[in-house]
PDB file of N, CA and C in Angstrom:
ATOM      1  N   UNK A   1      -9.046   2.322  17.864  1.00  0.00           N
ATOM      2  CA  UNK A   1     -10.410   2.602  18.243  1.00  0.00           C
ATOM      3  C   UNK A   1     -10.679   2.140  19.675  1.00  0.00           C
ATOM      4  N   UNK A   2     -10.146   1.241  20.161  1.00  0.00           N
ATOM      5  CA  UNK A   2     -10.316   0.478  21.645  1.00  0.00           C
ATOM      6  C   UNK A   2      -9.184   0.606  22.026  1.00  0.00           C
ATOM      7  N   UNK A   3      -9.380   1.412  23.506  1.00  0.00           N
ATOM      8  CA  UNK A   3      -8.735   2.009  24.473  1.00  0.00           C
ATOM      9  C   UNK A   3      -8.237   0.614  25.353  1.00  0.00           C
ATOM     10  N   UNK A   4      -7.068   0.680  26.707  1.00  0.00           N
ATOM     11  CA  UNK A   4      -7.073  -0.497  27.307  1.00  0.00           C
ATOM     12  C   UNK A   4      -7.767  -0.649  28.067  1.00  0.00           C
ATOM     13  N   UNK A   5      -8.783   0.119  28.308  1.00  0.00           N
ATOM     14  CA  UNK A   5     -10.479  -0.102  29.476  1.00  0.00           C
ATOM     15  C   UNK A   5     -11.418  -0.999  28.950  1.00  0.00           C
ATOM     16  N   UNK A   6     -11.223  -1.037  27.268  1.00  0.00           N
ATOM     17  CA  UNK A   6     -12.511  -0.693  26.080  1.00  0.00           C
ATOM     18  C   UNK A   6     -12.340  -2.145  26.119  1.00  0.00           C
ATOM     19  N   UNK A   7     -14.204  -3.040  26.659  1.00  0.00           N
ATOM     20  CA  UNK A   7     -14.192  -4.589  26.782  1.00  0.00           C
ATOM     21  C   UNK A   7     -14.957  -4.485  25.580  1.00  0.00           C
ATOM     22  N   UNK A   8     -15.077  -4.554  24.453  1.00  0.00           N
ATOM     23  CA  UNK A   8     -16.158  -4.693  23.694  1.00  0.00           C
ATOM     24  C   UNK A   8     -17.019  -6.266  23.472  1.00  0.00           C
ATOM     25  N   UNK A   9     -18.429  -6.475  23.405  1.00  0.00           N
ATOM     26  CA  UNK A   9     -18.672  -7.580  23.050  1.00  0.00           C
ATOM     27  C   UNK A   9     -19.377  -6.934  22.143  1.00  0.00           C
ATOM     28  N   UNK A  10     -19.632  -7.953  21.232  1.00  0.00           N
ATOM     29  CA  UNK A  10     -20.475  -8.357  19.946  1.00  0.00           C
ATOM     30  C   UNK A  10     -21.879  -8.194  20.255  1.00  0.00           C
ATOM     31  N   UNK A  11     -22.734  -7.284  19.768  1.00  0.00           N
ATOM     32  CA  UNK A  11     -24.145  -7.299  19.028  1.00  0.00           C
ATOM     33  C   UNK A  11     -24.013  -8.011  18.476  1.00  0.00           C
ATOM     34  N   UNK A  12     -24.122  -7.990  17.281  1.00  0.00           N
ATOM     35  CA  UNK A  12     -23.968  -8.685  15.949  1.00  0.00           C
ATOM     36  C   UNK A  12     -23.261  -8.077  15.150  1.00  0.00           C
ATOM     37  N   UNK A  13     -22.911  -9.367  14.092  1.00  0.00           N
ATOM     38  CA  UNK A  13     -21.272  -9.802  13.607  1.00  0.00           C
ATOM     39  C   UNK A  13     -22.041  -9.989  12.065  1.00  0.00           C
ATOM     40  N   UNK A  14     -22.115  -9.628  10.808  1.00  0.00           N
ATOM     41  CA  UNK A  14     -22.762 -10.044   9.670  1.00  0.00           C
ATOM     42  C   UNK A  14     -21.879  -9.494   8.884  1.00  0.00           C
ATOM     43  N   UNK A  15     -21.951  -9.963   7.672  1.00  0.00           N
ATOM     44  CA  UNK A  15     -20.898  -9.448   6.119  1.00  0.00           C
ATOM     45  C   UNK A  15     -21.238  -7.673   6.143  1.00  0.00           C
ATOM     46  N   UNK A  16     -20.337  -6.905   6.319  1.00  0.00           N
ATOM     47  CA  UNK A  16     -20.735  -5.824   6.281  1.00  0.00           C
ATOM     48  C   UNK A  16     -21.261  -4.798   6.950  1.00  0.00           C
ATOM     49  N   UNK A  17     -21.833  -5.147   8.572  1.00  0.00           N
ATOM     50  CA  UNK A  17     -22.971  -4.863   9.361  1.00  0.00           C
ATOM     51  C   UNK A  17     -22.217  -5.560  10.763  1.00  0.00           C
ATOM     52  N   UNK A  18     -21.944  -4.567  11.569  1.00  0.00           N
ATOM     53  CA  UNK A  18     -21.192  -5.412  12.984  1.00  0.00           C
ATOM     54  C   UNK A  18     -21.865  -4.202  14.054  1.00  0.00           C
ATOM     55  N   UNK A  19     -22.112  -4.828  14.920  1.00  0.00           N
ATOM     56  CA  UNK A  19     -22.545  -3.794  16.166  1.00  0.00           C
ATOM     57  C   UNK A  19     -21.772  -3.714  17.425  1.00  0.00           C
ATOM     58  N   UNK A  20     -20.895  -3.244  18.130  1.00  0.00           N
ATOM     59  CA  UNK A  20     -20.403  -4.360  19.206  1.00  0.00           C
ATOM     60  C   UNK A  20     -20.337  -2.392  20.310  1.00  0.00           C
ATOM     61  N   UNK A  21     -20.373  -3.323  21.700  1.00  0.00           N
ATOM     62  CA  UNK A  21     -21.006  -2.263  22.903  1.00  0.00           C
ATOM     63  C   UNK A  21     -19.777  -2.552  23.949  1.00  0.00           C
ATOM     64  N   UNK A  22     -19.385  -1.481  24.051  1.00  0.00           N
ATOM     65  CA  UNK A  22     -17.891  -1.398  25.262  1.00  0.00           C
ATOM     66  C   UNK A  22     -18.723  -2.229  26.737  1.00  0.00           C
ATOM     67  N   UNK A  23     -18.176  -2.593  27.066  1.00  0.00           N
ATOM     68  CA  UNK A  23     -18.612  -3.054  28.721  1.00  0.00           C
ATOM     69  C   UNK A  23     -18.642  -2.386  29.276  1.00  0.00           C
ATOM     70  N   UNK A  24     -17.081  -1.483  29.952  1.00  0.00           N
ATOM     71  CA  UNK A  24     -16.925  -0.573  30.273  1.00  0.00           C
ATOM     72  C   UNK A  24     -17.530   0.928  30.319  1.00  0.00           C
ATOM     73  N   UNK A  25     -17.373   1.488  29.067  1.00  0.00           N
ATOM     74  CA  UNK A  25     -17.842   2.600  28.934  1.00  0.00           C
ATOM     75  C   UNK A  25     -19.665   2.820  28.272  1.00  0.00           C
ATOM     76  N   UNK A  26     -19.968   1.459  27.730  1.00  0.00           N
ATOM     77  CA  UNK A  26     -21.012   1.255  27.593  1.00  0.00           C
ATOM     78  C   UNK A  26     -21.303   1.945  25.987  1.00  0.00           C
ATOM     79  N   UNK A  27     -20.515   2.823  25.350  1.00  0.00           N
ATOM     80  CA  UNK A  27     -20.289   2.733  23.896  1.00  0.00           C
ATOM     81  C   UNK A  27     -20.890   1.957  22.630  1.00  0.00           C
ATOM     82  N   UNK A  28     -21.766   2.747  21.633  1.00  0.00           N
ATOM     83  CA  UNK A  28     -21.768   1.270  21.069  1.00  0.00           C
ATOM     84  C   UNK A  28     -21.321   1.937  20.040  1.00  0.00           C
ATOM     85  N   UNK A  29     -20.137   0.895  18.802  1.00  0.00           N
ATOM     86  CA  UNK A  29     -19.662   1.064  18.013  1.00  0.00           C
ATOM     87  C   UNK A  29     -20.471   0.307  16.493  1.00  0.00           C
ATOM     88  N   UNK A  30     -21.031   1.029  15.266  1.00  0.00           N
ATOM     89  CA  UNK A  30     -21.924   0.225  14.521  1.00  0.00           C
ATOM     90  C   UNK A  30     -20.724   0.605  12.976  1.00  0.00           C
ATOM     91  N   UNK A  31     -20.632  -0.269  12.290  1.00  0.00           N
ATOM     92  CA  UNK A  31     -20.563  -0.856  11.170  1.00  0.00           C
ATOM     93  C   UNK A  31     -21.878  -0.907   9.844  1.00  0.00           C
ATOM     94  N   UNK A  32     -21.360  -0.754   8.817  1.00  0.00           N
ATOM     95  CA  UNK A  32     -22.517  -0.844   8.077  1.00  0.00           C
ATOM     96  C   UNK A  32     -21.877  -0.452   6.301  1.00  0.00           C
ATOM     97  N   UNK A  33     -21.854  -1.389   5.717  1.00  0.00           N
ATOM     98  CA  UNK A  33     -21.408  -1.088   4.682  1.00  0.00           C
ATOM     99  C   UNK A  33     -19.944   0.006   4.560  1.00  0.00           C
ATOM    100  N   UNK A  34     -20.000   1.104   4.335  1.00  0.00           N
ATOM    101  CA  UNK A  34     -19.125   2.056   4.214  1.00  0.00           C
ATOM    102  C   UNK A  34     -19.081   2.946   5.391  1.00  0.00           C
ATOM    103  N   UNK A  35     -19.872   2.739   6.551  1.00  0.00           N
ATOM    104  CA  UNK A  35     -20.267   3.951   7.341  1.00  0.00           C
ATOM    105  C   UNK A  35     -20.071   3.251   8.525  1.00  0.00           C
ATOM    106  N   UNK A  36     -19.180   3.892   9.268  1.00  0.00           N
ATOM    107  CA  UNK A  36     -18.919   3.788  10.801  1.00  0.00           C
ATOM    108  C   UNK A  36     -19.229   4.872  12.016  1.00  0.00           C
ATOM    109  N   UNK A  37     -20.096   4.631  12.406  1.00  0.00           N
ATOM    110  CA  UNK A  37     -20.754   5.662  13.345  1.00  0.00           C
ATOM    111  C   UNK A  37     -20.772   4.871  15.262  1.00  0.00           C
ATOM    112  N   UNK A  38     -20.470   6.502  15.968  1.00  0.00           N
ATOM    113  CA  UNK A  38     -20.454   5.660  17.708  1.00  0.00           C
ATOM    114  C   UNK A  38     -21.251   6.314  18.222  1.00  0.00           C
ATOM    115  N   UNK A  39     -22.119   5.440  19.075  1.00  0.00           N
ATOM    116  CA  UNK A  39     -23.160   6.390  19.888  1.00  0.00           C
ATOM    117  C   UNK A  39     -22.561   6.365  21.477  1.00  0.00           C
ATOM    118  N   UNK A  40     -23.629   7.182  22.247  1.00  0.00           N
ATOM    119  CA  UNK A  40     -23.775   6.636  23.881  1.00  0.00           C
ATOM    120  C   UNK A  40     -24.821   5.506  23.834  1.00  0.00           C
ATOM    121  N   UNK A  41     -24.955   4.684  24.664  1.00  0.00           N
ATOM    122  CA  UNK A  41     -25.998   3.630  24.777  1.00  0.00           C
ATOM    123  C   UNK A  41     -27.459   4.014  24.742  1.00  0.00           C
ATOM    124  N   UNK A  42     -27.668   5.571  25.472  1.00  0.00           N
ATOM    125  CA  UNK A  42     -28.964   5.887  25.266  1.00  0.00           C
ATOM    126  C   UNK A  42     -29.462   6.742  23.559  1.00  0.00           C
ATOM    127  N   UNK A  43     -28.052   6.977  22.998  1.00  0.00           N
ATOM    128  CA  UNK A  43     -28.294   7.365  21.607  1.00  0.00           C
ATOM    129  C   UNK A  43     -28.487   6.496  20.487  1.00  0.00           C
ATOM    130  N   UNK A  44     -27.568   4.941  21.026  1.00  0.00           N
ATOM    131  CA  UNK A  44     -27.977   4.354  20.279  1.00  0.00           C
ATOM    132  C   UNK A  44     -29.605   3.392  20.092  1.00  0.00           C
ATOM    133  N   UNK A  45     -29.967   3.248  21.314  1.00  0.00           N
ATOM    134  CA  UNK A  45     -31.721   3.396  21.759  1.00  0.00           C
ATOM    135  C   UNK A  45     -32.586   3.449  20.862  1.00  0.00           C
ATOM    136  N   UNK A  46     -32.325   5.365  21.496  1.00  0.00           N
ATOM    137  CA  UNK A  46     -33.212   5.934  20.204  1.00  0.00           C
ATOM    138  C   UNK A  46     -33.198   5.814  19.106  1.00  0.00           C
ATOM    139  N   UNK A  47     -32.512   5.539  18.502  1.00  0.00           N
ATOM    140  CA  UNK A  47     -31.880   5.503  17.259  1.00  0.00           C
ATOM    141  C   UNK A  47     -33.074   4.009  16.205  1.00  0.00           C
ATOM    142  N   UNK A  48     -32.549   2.984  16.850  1.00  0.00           N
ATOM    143  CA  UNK A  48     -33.008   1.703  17.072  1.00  0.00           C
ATOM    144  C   UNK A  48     -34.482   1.823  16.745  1.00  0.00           C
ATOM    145  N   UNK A  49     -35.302   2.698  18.711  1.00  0.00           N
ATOM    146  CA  UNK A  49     -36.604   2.885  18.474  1.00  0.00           C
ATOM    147  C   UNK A  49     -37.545   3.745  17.305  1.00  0.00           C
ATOM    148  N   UNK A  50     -36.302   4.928  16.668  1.00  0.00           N
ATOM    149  CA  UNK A  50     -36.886   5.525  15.724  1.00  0.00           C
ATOM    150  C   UNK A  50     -36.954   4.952  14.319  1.00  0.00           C
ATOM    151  N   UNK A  51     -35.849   4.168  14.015  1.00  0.00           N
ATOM    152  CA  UNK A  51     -35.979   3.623  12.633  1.00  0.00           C
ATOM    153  C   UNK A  51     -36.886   2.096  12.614  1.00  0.00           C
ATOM    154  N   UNK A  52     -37.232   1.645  13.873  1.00  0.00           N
ATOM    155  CA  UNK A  52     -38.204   0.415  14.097  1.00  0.00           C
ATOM    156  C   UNK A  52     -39.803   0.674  13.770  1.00  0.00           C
ATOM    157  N   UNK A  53     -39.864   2.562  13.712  1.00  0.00           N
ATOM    158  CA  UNK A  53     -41.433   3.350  13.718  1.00  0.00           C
ATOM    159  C   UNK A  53     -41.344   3.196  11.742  1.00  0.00           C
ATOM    160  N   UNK A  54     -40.096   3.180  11.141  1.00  0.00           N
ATOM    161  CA  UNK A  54     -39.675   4.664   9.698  1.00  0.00           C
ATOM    162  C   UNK A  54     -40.519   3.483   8.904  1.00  0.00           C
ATOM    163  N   UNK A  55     -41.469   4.086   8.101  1.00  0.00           N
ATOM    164  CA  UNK A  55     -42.465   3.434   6.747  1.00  0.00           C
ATOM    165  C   UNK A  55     -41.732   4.372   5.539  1.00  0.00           C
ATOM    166  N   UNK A  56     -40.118   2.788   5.174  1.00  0.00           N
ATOM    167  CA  UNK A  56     -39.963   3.075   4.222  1.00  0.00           C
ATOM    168  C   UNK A  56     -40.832   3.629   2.931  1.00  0.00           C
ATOM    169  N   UNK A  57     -41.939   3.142   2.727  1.00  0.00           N
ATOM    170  CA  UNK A  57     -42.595   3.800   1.952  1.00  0.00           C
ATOM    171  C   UNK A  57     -43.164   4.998   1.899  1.00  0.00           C
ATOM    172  N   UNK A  58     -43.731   5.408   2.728  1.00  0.00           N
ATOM    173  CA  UNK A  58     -43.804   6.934   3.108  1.00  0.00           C
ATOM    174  C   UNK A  58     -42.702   7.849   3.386  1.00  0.00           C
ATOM    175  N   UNK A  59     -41.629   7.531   3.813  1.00  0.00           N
ATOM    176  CA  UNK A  59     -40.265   8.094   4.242  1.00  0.00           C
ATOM    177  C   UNK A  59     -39.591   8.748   3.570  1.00  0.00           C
ATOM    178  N   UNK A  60     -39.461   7.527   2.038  1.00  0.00           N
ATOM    179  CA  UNK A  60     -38.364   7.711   1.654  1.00  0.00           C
ATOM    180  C   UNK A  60     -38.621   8.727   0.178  1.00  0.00           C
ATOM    181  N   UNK A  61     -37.721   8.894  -0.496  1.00  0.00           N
ATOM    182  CA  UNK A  61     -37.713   9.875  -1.863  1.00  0.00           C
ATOM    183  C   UNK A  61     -37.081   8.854  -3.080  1.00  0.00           C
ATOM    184  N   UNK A  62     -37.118   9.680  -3.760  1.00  0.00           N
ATOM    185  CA  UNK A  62     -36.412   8.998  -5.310  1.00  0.00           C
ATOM    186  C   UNK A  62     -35.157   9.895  -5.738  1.00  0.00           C
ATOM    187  N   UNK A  63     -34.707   8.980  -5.488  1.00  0.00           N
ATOM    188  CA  UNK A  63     -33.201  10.063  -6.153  1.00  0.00           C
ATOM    189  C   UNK A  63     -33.082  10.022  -7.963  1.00  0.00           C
ATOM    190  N   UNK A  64     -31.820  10.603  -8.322  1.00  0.00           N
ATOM    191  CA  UNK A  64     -31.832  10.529  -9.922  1.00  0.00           C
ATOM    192  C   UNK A  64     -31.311   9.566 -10.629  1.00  0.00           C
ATOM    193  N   UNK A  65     -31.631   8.345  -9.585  1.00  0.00           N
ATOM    194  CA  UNK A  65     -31.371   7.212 -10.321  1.00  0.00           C
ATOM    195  C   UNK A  65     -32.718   6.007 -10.046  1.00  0.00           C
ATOM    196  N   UNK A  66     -33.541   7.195  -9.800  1.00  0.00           N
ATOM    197  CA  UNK A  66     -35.226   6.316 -10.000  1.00  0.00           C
ATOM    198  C   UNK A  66     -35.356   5.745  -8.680  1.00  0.00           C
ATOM    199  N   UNK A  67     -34.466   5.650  -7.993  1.00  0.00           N
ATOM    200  CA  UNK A  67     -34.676   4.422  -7.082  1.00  0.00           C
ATOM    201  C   UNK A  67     -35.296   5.319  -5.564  1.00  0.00           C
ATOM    202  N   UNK A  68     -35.897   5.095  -4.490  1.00  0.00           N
ATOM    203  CA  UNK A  68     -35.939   4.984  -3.268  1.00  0.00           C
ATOM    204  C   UNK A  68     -35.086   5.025  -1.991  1.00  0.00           C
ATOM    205  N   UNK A  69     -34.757   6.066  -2.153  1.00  0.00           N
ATOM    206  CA  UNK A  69     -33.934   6.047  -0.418  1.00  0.00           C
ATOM    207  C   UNK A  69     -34.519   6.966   0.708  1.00  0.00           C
ATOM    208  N   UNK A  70     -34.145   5.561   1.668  1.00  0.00           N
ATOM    209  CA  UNK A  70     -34.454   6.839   3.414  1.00  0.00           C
ATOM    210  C   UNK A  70     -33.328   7.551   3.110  1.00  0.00           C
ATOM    211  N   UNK A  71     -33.509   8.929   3.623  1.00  0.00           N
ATOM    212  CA  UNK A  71     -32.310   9.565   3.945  1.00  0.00           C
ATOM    213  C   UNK A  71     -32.295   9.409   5.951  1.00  0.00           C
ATOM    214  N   UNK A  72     -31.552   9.143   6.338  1.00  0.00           N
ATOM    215  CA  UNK A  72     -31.037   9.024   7.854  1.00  0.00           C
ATOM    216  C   UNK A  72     -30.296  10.286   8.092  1.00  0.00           C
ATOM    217  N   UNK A  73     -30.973  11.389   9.487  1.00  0.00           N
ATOM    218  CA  UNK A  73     -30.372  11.908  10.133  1.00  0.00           C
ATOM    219  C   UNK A  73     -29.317  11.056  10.997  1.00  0.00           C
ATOM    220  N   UNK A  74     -27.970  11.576  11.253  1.00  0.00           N
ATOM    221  CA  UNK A  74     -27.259  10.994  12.424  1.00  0.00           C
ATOM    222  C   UNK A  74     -26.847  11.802  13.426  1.00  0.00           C
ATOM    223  N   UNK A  75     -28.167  13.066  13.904  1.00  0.00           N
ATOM    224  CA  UNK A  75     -27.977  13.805  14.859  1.00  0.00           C
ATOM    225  C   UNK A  75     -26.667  14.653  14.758  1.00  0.00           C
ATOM    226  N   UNK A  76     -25.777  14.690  13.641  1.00  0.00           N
ATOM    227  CA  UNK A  76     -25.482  15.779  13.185  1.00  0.00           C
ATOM    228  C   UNK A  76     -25.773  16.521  12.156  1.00  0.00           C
ATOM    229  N   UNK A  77     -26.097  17.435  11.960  1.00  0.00           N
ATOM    230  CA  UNK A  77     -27.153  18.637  11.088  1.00  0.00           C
ATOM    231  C   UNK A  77     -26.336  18.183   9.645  1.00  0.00           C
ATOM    232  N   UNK A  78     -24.913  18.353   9.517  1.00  0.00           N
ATOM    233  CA  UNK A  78     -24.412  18.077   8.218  1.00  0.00           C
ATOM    234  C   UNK A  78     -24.133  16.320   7.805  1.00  0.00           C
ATOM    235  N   UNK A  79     -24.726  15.573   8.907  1.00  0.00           N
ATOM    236  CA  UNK A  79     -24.092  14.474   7.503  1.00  0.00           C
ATOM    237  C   UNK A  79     -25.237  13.542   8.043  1.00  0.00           C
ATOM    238  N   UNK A  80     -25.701  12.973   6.843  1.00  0.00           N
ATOM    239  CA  UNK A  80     -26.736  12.144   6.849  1.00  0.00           C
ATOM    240  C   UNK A  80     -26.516  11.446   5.745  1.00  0.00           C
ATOM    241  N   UNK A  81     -27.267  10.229   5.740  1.00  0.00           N
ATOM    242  CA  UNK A  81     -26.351   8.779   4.978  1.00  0.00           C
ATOM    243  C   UNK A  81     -28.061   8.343   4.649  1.00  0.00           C
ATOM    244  N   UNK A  82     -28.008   7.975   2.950  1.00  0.00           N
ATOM    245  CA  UNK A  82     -29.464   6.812   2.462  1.00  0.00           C
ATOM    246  C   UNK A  82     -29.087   5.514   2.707  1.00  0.00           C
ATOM    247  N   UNK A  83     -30.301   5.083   3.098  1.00  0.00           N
ATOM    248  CA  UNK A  83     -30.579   3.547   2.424  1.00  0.00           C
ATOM    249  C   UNK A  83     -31.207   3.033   1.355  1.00  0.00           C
ATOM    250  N   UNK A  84     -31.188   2.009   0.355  1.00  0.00           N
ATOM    251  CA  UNK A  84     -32.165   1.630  -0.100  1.00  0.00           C
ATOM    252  C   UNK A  84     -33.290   0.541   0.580  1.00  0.00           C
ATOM    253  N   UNK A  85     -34.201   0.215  -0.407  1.00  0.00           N
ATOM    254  CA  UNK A  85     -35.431  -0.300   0.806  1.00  0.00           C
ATOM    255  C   UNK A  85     -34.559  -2.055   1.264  1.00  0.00           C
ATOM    256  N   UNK A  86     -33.403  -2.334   0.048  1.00  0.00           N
ATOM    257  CA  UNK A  86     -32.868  -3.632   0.607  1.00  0.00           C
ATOM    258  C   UNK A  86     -32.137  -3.354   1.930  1.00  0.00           C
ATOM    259  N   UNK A  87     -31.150  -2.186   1.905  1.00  0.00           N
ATOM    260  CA  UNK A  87     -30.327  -2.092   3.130  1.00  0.00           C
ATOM    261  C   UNK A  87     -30.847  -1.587   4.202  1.00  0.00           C
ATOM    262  N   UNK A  88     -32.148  -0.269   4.123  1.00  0.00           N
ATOM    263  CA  UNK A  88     -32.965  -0.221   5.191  1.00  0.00           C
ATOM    264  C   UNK A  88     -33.269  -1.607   6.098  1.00  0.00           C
ATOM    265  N   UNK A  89     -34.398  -2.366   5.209  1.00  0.00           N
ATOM    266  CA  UNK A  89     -34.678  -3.601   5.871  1.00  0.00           C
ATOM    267  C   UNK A  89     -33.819  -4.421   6.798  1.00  0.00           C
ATOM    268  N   UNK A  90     -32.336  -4.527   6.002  1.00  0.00           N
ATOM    269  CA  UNK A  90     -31.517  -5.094   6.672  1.00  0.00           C
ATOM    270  C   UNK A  90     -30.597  -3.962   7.917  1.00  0.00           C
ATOM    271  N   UNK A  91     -30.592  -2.774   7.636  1.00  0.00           N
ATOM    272  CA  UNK A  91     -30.247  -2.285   8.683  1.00  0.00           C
ATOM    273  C   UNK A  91     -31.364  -1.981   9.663  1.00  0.00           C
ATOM    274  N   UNK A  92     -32.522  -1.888   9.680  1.00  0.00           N
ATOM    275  CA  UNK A  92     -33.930  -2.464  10.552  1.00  0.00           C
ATOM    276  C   UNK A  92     -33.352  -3.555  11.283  1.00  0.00           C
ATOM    277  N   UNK A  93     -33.505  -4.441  10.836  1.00  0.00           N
ATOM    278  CA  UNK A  93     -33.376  -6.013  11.535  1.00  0.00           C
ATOM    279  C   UNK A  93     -32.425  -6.288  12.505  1.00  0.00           C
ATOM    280  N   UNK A  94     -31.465  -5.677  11.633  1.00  0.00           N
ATOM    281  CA  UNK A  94     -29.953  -5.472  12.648  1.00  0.00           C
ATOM    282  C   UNK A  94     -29.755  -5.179  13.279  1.00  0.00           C
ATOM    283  N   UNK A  95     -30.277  -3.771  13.639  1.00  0.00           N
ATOM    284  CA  UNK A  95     -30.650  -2.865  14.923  1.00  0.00           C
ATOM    285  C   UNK A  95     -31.459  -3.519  15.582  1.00  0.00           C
ATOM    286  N   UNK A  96     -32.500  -4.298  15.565  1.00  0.00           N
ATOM    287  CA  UNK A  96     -33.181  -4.677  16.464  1.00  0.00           C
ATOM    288  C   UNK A  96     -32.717  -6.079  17.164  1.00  0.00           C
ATOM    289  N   UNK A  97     -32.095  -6.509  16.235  1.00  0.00           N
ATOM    290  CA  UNK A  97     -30.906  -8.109  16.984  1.00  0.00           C
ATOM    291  C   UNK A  97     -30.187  -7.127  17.633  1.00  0.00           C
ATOM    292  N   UNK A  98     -29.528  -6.355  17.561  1.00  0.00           N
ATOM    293  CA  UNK A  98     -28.364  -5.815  18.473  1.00  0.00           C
ATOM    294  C   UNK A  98     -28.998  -5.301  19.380  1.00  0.00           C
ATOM    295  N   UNK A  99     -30.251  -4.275  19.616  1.00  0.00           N
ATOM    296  CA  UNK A  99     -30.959  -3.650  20.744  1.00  0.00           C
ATOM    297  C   UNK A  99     -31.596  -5.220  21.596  1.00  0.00           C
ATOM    298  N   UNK A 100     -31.934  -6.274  21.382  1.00  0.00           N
ATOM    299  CA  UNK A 100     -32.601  -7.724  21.934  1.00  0.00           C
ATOM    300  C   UNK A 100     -31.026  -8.130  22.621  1.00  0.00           C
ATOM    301  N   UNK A 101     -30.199  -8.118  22.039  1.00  0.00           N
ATOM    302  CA  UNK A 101     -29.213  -8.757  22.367  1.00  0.00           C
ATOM    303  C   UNK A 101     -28.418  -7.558  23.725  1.00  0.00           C
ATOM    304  N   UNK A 102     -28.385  -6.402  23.921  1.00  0.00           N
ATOM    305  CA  UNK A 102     -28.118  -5.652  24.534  1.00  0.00           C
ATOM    306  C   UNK A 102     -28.751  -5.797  25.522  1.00  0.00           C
ATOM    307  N   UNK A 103     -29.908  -5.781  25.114  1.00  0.00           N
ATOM    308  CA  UNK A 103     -31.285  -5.900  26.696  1.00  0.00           C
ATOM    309  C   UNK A 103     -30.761  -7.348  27.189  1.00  0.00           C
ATOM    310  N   UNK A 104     -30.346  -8.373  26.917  1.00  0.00           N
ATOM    311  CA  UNK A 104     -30.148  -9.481  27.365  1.00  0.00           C
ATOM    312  C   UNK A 104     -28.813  -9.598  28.030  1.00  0.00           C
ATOM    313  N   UNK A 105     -27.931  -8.850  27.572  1.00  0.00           N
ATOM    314  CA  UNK A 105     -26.703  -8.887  28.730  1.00  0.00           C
ATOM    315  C   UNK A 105     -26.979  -7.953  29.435  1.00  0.00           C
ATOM    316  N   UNK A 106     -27.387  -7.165  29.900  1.00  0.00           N
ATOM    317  CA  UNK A 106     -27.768  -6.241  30.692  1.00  0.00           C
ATOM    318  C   UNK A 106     -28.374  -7.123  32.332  1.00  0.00           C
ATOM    319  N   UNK A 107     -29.792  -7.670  31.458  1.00  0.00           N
ATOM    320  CA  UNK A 107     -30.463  -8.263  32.344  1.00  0.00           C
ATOM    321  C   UNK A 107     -29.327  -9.476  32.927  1.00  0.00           C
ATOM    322  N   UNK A 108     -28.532 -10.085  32.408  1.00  0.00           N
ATOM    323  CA  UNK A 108     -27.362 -11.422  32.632  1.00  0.00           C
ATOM    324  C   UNK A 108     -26.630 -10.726  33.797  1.00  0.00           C
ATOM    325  N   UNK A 109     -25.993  -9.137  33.171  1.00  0.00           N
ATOM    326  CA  UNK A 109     -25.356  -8.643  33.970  1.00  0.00           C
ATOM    327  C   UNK A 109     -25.754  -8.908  35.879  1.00  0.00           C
ATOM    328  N   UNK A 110     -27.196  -8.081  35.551  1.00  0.00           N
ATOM    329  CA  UNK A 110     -27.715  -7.812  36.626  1.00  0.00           C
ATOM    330  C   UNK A 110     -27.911  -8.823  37.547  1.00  0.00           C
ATOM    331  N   UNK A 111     -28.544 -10.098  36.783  1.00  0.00           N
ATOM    332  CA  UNK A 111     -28.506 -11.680  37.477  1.00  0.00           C
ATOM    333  C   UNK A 111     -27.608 -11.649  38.093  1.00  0.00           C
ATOM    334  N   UNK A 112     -25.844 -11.650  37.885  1.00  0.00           N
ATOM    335  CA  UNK A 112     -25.034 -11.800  37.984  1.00  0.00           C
ATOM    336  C   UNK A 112     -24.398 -11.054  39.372  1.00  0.00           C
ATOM    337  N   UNK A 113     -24.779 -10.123  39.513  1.00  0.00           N
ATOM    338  CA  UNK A 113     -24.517  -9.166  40.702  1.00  0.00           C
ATOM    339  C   UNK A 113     -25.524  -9.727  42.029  1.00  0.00           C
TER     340      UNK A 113
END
C-alpha cells in the first residue's frame, strides 16, 4: 500500500478505526472495522464536513433486522457501506480527531517553513 515516497503519519490509531495521511502525496488512508477506503485530502474534508452535519436519526432506515443504519455514499454510485447509531457515533468522532489533528500539522508544517 506505501510506495517509497509514501511518509505516512497517524490521524488516529484506535481498535479497529486508523486514519493515517501520506506527507508526501497528501493521501489519506482510513480503516474502519472491515472497510478500507483512500481519499485525496480535499475528499477526505468533505467527507468529515458532511457526516459532522448527518442526524442519525433522521438519516438513517431500519433494516430487516429492526435495527437503524446510515447508509454512507462513498462517492462511488455502486458501493456504499451502513453504520449503526454505535459505529456512526464512533466513526463521527473519529473523523473529526483525524480532520483536528490534520489541521494541526499542517499549521506545524507551515510554522516550520
Amino acid at each position: 500500500m506505501t510506495t517509497p515516497s509514501c511518509k505516512p503519519i497517524l490521524l488516529i490509531d484506535q481498535a479497529d478505526f486508523c486514519i493515517a495521511q501520506c506527507q508526501h502525496c497528501q493521501r489519506v488512508g482510513l480503516t474502519f472495522n472491515n472497510l478500507l477506503l483512500g481519499f485525496k485530502q480535499d475528499e477526505f474534508i468533505a467527507l468529515c464536513k458532511t457526516i459532522e452535519q448527518v442526524n442519525f436519526e433522521q438519516s438513517s432506515s431500519l433494516m430487516s433486522n429492526g435495527q437503524p443504519y446510515l447508509i454512507v455514499n462513498t462517492g462511488h454510485p455502486d458501493i456504499q457501506f451502513s453504520l449503526s447509531q454505535l459505529d456512526f457515533d464512533r466513526f463521527r468522532v473519529g473523523l473529526m480527531q483525524a480532520l483536528r489533528r490534520m489541521n494541526l500539522h499542517q499549521l506545524l508544517k507551515i510554522q516550520s517553513n
